[in-house]
C-alpha atoms as a PDB file:
ATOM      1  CA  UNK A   1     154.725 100.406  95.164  1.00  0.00           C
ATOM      2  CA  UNK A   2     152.558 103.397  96.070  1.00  0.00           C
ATOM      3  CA  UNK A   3     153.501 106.939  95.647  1.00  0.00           C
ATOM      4  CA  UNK A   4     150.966 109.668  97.398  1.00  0.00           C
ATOM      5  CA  UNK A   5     152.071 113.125  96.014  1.00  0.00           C
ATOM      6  CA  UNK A   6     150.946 116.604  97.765  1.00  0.00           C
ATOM      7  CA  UNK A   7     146.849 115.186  97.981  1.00  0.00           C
ATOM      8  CA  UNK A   8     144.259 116.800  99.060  1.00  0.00           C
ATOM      9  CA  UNK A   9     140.793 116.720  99.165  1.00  0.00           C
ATOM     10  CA  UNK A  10     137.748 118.562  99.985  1.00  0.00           C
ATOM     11  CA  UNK A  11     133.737 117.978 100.105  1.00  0.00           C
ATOM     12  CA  UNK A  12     131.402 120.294  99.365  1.00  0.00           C
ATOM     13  CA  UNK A  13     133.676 123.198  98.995  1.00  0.00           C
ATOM     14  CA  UNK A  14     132.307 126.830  99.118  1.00  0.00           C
ATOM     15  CA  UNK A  15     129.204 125.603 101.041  1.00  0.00           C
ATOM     16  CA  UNK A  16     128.051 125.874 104.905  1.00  0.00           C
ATOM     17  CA  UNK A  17     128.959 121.623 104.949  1.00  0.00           C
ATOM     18  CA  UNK A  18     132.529 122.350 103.784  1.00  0.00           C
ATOM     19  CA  UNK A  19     134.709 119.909 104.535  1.00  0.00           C
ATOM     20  CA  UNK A  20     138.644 119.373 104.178  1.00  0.00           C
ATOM     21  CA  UNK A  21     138.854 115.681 104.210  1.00  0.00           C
ATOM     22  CA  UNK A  22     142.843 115.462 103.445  1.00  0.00           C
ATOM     23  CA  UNK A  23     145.385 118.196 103.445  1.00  0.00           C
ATOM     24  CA  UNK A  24     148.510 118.063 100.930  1.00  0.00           C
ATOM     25  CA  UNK A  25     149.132 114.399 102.160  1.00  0.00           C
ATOM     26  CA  UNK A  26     152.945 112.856 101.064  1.00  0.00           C
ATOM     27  CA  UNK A  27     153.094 108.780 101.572  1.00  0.00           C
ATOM     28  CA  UNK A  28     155.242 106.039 100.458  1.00  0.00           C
ATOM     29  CA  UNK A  29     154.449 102.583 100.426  1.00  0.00           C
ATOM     30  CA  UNK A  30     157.543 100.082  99.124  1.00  0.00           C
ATOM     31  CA  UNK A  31     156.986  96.612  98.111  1.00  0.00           C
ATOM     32  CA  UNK A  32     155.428  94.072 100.848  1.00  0.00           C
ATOM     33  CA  UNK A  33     154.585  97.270 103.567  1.00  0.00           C
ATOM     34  CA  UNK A  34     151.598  96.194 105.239  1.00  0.00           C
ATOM     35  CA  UNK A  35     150.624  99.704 106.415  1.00  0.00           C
ATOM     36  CA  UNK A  36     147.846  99.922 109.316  1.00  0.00           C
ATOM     37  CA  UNK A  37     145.925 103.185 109.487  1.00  0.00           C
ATOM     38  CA  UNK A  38     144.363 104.671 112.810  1.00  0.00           C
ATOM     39  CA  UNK A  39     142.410 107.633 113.677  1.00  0.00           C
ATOM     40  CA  UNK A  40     139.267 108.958 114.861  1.00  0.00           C
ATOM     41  CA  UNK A  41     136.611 109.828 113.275  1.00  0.00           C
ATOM     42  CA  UNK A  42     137.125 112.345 110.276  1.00  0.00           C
ATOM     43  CA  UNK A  43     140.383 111.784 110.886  1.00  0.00           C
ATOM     44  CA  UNK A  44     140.690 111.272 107.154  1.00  0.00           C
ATOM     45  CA  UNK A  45     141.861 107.832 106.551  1.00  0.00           C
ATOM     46  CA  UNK A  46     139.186 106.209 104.375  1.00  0.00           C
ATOM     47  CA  UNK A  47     139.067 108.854 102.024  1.00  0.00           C
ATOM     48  CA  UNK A  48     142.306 108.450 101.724  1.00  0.00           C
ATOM     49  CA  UNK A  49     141.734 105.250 100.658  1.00  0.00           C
ATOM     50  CA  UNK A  50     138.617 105.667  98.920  1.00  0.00           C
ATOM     51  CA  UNK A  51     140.957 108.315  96.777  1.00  0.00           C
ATOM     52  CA  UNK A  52     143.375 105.188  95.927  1.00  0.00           C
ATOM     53  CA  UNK A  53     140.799 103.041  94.560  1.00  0.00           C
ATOM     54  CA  UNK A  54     139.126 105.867  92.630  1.00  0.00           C
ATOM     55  CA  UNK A  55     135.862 106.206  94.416  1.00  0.00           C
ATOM     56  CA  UNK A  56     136.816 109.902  94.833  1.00  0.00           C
ATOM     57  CA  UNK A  57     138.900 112.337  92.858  1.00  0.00           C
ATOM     58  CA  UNK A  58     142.099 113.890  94.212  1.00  0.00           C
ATOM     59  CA  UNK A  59     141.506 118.123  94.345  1.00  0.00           C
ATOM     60  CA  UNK A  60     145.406 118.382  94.004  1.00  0.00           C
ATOM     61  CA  UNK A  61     148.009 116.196  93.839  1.00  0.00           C
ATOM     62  CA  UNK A  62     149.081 112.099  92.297  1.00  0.00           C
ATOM     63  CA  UNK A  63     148.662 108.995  92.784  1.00  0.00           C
ATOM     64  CA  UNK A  64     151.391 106.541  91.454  1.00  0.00           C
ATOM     65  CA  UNK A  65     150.946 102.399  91.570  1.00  0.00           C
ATOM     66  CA  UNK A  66     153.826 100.921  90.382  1.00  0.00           C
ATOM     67  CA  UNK A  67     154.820 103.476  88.508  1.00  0.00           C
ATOM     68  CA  UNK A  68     151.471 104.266  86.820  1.00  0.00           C
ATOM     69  CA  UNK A  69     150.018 107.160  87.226  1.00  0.00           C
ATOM     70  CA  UNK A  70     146.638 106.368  88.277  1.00  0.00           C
ATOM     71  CA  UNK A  71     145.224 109.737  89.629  1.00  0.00           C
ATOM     72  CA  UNK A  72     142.529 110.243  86.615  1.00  0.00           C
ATOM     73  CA  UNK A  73     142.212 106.415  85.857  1.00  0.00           C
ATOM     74  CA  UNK A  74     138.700 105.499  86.766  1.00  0.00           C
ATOM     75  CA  UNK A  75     137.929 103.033  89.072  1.00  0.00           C
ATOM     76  CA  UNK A  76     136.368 100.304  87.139  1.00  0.00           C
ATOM     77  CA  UNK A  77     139.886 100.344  85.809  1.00  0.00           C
ATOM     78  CA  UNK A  78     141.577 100.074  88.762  1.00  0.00           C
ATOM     79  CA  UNK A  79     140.241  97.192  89.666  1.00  0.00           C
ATOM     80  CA  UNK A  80     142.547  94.768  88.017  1.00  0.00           C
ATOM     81  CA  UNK A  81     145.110  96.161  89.693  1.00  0.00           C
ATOM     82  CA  UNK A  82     143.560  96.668  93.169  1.00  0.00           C
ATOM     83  CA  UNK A  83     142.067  93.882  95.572  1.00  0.00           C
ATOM     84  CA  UNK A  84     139.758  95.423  98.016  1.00  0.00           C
ATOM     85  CA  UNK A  85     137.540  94.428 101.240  1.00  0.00           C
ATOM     86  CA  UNK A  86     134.892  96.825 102.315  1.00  0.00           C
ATOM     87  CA  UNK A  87     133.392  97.263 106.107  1.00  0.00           C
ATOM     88  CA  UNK A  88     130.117  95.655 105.345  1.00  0.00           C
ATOM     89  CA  UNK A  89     130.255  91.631 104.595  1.00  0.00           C
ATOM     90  CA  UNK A  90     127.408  92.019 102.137  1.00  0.00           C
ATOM     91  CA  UNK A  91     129.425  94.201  99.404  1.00  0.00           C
ATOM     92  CA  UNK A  92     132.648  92.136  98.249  1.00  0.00           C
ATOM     93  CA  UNK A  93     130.013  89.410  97.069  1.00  0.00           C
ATOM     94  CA  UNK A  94     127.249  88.865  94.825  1.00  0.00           C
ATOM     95  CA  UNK A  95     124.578  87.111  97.061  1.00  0.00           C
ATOM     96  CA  UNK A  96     122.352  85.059  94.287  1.00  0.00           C
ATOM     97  CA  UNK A  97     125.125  83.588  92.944  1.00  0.00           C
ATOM     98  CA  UNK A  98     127.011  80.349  93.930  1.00  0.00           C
ATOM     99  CA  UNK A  99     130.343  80.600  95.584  1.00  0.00           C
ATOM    100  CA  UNK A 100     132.420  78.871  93.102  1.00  0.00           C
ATOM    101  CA  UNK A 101     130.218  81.329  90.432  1.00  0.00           C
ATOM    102  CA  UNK A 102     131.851  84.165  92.445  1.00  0.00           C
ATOM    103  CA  UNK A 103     135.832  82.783  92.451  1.00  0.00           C
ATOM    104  CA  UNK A 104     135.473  82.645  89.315  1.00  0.00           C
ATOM    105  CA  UNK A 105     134.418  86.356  88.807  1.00  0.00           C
ATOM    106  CA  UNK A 106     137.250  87.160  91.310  1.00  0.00           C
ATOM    107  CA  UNK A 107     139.756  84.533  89.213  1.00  0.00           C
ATOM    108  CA  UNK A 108     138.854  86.318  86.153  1.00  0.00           C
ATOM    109  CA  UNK A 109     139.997  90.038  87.351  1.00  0.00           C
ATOM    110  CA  UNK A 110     141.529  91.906  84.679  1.00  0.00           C
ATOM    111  CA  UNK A 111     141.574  88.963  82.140  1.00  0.00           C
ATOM    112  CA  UNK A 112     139.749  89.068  78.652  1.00  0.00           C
ATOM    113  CA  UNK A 113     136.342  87.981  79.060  1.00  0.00           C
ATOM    114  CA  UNK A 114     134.849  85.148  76.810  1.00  0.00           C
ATOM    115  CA  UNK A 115     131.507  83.871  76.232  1.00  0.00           C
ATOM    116  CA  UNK A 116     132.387  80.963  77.452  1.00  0.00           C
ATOM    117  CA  UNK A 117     131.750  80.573  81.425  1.00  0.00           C
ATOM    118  CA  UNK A 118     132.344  77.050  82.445  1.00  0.00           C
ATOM    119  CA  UNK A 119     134.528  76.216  85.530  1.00  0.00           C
ATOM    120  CA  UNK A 120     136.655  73.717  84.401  1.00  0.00           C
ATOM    121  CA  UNK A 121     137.780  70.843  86.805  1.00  0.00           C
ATOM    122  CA  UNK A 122     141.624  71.563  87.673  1.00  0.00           C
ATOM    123  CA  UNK A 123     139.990  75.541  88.229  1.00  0.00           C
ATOM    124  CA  UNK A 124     137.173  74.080  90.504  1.00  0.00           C
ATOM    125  CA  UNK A 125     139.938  72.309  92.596  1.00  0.00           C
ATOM    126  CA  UNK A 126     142.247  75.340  92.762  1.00  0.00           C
ATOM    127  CA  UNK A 127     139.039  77.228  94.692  1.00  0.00           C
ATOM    128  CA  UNK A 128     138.147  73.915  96.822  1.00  0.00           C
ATOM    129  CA  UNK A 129     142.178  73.777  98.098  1.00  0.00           C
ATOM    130  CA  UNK A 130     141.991  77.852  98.452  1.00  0.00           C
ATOM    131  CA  UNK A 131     138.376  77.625 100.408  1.00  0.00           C
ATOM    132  CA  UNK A 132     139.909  74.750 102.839  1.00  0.00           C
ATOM    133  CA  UNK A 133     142.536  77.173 103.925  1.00  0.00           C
ATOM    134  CA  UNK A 134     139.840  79.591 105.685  1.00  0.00           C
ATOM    135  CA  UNK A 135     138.419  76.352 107.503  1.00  0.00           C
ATOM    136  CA  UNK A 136     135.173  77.228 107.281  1.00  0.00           C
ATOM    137  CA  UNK A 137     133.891  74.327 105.262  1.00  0.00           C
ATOM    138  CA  UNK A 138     133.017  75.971 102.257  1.00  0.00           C
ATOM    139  CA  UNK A 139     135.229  73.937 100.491  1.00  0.00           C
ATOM    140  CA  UNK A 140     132.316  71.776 100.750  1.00  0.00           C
ATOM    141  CA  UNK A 141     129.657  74.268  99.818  1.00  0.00           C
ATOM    142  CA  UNK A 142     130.747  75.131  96.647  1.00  0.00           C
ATOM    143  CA  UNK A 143     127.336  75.337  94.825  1.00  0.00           C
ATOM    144  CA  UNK A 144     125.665  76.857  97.838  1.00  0.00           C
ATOM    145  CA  UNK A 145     124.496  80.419  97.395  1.00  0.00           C
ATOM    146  CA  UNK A 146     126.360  82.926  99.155  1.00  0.00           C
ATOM    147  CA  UNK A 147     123.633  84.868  99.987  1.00  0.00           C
ATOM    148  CA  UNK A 148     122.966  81.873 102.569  1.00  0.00           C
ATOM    149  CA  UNK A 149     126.302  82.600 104.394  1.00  0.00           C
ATOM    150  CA  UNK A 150     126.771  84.474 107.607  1.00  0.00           C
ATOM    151  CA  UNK A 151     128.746  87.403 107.557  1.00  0.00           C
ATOM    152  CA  UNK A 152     131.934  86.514 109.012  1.00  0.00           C
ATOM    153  CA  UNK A 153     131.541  83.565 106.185  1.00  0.00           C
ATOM    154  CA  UNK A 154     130.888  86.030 103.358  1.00  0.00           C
ATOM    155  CA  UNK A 155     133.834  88.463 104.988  1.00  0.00           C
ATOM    156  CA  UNK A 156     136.257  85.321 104.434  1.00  0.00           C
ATOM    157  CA  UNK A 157     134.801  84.516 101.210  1.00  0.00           C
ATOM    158  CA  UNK A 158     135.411  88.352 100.202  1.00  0.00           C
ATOM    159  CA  UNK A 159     138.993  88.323 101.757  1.00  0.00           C
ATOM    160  CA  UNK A 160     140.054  85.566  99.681  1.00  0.00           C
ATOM    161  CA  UNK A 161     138.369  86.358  96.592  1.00  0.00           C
ATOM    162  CA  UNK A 162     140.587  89.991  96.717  1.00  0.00           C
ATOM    163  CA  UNK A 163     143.636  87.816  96.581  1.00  0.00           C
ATOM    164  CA  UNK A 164     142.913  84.896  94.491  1.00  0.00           C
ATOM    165  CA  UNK A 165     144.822  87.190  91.838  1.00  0.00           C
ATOM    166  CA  UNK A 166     147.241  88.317  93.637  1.00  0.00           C
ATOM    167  CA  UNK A 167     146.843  92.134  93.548  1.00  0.00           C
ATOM    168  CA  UNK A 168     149.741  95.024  93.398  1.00  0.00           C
ATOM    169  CA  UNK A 169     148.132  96.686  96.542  1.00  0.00           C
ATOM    170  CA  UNK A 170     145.246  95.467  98.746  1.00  0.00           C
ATOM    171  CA  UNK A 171     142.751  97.554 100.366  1.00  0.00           C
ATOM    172  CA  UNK A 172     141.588  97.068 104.107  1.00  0.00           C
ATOM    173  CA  UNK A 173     138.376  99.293 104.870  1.00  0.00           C
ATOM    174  CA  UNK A 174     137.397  98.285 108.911  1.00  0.00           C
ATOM    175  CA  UNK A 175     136.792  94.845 107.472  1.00  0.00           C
ATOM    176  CA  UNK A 176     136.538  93.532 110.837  1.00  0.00           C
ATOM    177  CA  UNK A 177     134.656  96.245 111.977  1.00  0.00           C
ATOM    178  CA  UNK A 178     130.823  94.768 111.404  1.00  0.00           C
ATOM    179  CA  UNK A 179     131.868  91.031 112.537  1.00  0.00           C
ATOM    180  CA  UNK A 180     131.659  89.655 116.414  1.00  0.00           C
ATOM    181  CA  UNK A 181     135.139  89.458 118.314  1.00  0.00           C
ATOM    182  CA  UNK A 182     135.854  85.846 117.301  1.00  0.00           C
ATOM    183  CA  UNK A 183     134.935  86.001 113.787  1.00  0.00           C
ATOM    184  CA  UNK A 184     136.763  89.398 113.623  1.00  0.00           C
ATOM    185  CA  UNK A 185     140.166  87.463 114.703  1.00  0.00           C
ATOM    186  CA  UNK A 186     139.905  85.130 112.121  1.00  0.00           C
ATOM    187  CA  UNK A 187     139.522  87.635 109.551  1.00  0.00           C
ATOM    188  CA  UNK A 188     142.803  89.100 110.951  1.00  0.00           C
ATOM    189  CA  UNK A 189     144.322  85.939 110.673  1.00  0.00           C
ATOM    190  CA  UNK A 190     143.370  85.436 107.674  1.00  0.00           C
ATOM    191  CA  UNK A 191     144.351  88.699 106.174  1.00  0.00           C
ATOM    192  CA  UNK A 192     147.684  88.470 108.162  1.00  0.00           C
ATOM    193  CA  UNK A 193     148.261  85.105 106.302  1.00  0.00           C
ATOM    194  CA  UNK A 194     147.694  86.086 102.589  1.00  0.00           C
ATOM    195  CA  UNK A 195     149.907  88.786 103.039  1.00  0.00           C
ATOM    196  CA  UNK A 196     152.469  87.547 104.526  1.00  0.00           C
ATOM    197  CA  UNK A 197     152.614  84.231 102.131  1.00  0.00           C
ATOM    198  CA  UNK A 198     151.295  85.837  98.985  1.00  0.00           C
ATOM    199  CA  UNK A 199     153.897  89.256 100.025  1.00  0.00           C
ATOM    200  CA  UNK A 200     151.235  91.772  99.324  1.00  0.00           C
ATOM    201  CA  UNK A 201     151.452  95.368  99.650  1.00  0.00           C
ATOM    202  CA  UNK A 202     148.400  95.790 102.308  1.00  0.00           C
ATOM    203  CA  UNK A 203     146.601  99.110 103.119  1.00  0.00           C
ATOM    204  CA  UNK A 204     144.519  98.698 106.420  1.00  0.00           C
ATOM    205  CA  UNK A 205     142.084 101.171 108.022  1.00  0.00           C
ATOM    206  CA  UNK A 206     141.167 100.290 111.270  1.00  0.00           C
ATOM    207  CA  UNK A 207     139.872 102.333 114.562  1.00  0.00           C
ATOM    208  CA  UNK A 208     141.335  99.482 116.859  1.00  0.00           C
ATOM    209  CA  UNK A 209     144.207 100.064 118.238  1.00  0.00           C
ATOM    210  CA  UNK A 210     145.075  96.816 119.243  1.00  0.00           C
ATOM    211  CA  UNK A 211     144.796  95.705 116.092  1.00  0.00           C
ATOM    212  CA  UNK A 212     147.040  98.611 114.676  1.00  0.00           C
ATOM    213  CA  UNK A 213     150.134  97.508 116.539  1.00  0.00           C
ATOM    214  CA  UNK A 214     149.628  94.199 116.578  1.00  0.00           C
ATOM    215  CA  UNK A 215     149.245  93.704 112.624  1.00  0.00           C
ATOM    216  CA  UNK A 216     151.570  94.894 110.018  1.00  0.00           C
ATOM    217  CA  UNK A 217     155.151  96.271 109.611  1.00  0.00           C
ATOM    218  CA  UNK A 218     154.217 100.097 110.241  1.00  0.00           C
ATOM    219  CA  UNK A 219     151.598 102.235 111.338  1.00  0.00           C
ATOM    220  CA  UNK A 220     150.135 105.712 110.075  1.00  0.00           C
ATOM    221  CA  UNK A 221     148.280 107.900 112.565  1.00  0.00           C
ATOM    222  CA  UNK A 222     145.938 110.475 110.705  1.00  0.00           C
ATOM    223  CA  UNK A 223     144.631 113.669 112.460  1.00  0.00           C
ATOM    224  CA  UNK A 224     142.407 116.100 110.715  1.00  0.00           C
ATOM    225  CA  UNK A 225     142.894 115.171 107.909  1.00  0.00           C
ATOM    226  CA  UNK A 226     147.034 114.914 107.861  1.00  0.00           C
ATOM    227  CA  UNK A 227     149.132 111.910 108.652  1.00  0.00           C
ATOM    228  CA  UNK A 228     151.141 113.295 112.162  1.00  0.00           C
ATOM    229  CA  UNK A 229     152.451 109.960 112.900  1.00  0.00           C
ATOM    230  CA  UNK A 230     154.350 107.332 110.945  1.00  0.00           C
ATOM    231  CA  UNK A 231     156.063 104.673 112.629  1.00  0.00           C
ATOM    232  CA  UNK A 232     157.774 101.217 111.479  1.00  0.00           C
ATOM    233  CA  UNK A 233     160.134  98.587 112.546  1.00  0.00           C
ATOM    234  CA  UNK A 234     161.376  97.957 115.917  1.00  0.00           C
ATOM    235  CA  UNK A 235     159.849 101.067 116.874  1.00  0.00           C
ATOM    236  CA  UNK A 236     156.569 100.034 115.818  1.00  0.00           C
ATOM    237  CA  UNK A 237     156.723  96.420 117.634  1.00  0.00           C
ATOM    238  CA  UNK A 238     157.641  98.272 121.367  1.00  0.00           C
ATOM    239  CA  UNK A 239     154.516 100.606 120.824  1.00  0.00           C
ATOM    240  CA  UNK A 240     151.462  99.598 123.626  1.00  0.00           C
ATOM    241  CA  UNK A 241     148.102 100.831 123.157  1.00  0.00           C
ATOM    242  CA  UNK A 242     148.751 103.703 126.188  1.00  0.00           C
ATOM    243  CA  UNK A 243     151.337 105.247 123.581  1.00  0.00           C
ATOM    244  CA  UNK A 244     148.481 105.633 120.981  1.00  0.00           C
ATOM    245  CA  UNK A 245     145.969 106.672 123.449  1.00  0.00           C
ATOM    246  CA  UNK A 246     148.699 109.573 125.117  1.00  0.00           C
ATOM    247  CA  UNK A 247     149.111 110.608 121.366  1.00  0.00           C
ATOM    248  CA  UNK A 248     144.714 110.680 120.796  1.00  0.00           C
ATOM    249  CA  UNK A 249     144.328 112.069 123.965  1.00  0.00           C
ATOM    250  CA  UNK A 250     147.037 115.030 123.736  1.00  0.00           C
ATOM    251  CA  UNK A 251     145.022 116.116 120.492  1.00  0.00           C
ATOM    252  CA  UNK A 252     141.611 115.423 122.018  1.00  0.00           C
ATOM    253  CA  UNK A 253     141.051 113.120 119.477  1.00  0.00           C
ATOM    254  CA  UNK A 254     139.977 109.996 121.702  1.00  0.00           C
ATOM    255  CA  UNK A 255     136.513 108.352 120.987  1.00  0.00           C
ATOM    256  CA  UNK A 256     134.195 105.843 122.449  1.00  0.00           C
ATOM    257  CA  UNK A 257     134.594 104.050 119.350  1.00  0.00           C
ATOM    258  CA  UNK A 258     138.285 103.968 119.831  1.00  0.00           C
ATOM    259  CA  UNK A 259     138.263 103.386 123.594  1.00  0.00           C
ATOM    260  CA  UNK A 260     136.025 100.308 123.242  1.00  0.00           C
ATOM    261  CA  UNK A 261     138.174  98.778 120.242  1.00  0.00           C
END
């Protein structure tokens, strides 16, 4: 599904804030993985996955999606093929406009656009029977304006509006990170849910460890800017958090971010 070829990246090269983000990375994502990505901070992870959607270019290296070569595509045109929830609620939706207004942006992904907008009625009731599955009564709510929803609301919203068109690889950036514990675990559930009955291909960046093992069918570890850990399967359901934090701590790597999540 996703092919990662000999990447690497690095900001501001030749200057005194030189930094190498990602160095020669090699990954493999098949069909239905529903990867989890740790690390600390600078550890490299969400440029890794900024460099899959095409918010940075790769220095070296390619980038396959289902075959295509994607590593000079832009990333307006990645988008149809990409779904994609960011750490802040307030991005994945457009605020002055109604929620059905923004399904329908979200159901219109990568289709031809028209000048004709209308929502027509068996469309409306596809995004009222989709809405009633996060159980936040915004099936209800249809017309309000999302800019009047909370964030954990507008999270949701975002969540589902990344896989109303079911995309070849979703994109996880901390999008629990910004929420409170509760709303944050029905995000998860959420997210765990469209995978798993949708069977998406799922990229998630998290720094909670907890989270990490407990979500997904294998989990990356990313150090300076290198993956030094890639685990799956039964090995991946027996790991605790103390195996994670022996691994962080060995590299002295471990956080107060980390420790908290």
């Amino acid at each position: 599904m996703l092919e990662i070829s000999h990447v690497s990246k690095t900001f501001n090269p030749g200057t005194i804030t030189e930094k190498k983000a990602l160095l020669d990375i090699n990954l493999t994502l098949e069909d239905g993985d529903f990867v989890t990505v740790i690390g600390g901070n600078g550890a490299g992870k969400s440029t890794l996955l900024n460099l899959i959607a095409g918010v940075h270019s790769c220095d070296t290296g390619t980038i396959k999606l289902n075959g295509k070569d994607i590593t000079e595509m832009p990333e307006y045109k990645r988008a149809k093929y990409l779904g994609r929830v960011f750490q802040d609620p307030m991005w994945g939706t457009a605020a002055n406009m109604e929620i059905e207004e923004n399904l329908a942006m979200a159901y219109r992904r990568g289709k031809q656009r028209t000048l004709a907008w209308g929502i027509k009625n068996e469309e409306r009731a596809l995004y009222q029977k989709k809405l009633a599955l996060l159980e936040l009564g915004l099936e209800n709510r249809m017309n309000s304006k999302v800019g009047l929803l909370s964030g954990g609301q507008r999270q949701a919203l975002t969540l589902l509006m990344a896989t109303l068109q079911k995309p070849e690889l979703l994109l996880l950036d901390e999008h629990t990170a910004a929420l409170d514990p509760k709303t944050a675990q029905k995000v998860l559930e959420l997210t765990d849910h469209f995978v798993r009955k949708d069977h998406l291909t799922a990229f998630m960046v998290t720094h909670n460890m907890r989270h990490a093992i407990h979500y997904g069918n294998r989990l990356i570890m990313m150090m300076k800017g290198e993956i030094i850990y890639d685990v799956r399967g039964e090995e991946k359901k027996n790991l605790k958090v103390e195996d994670l934090l022996a691994k962080f701590g060995a590299a002295g790597e471990l956080n107060d971010r980390m420790m908290l999540g």
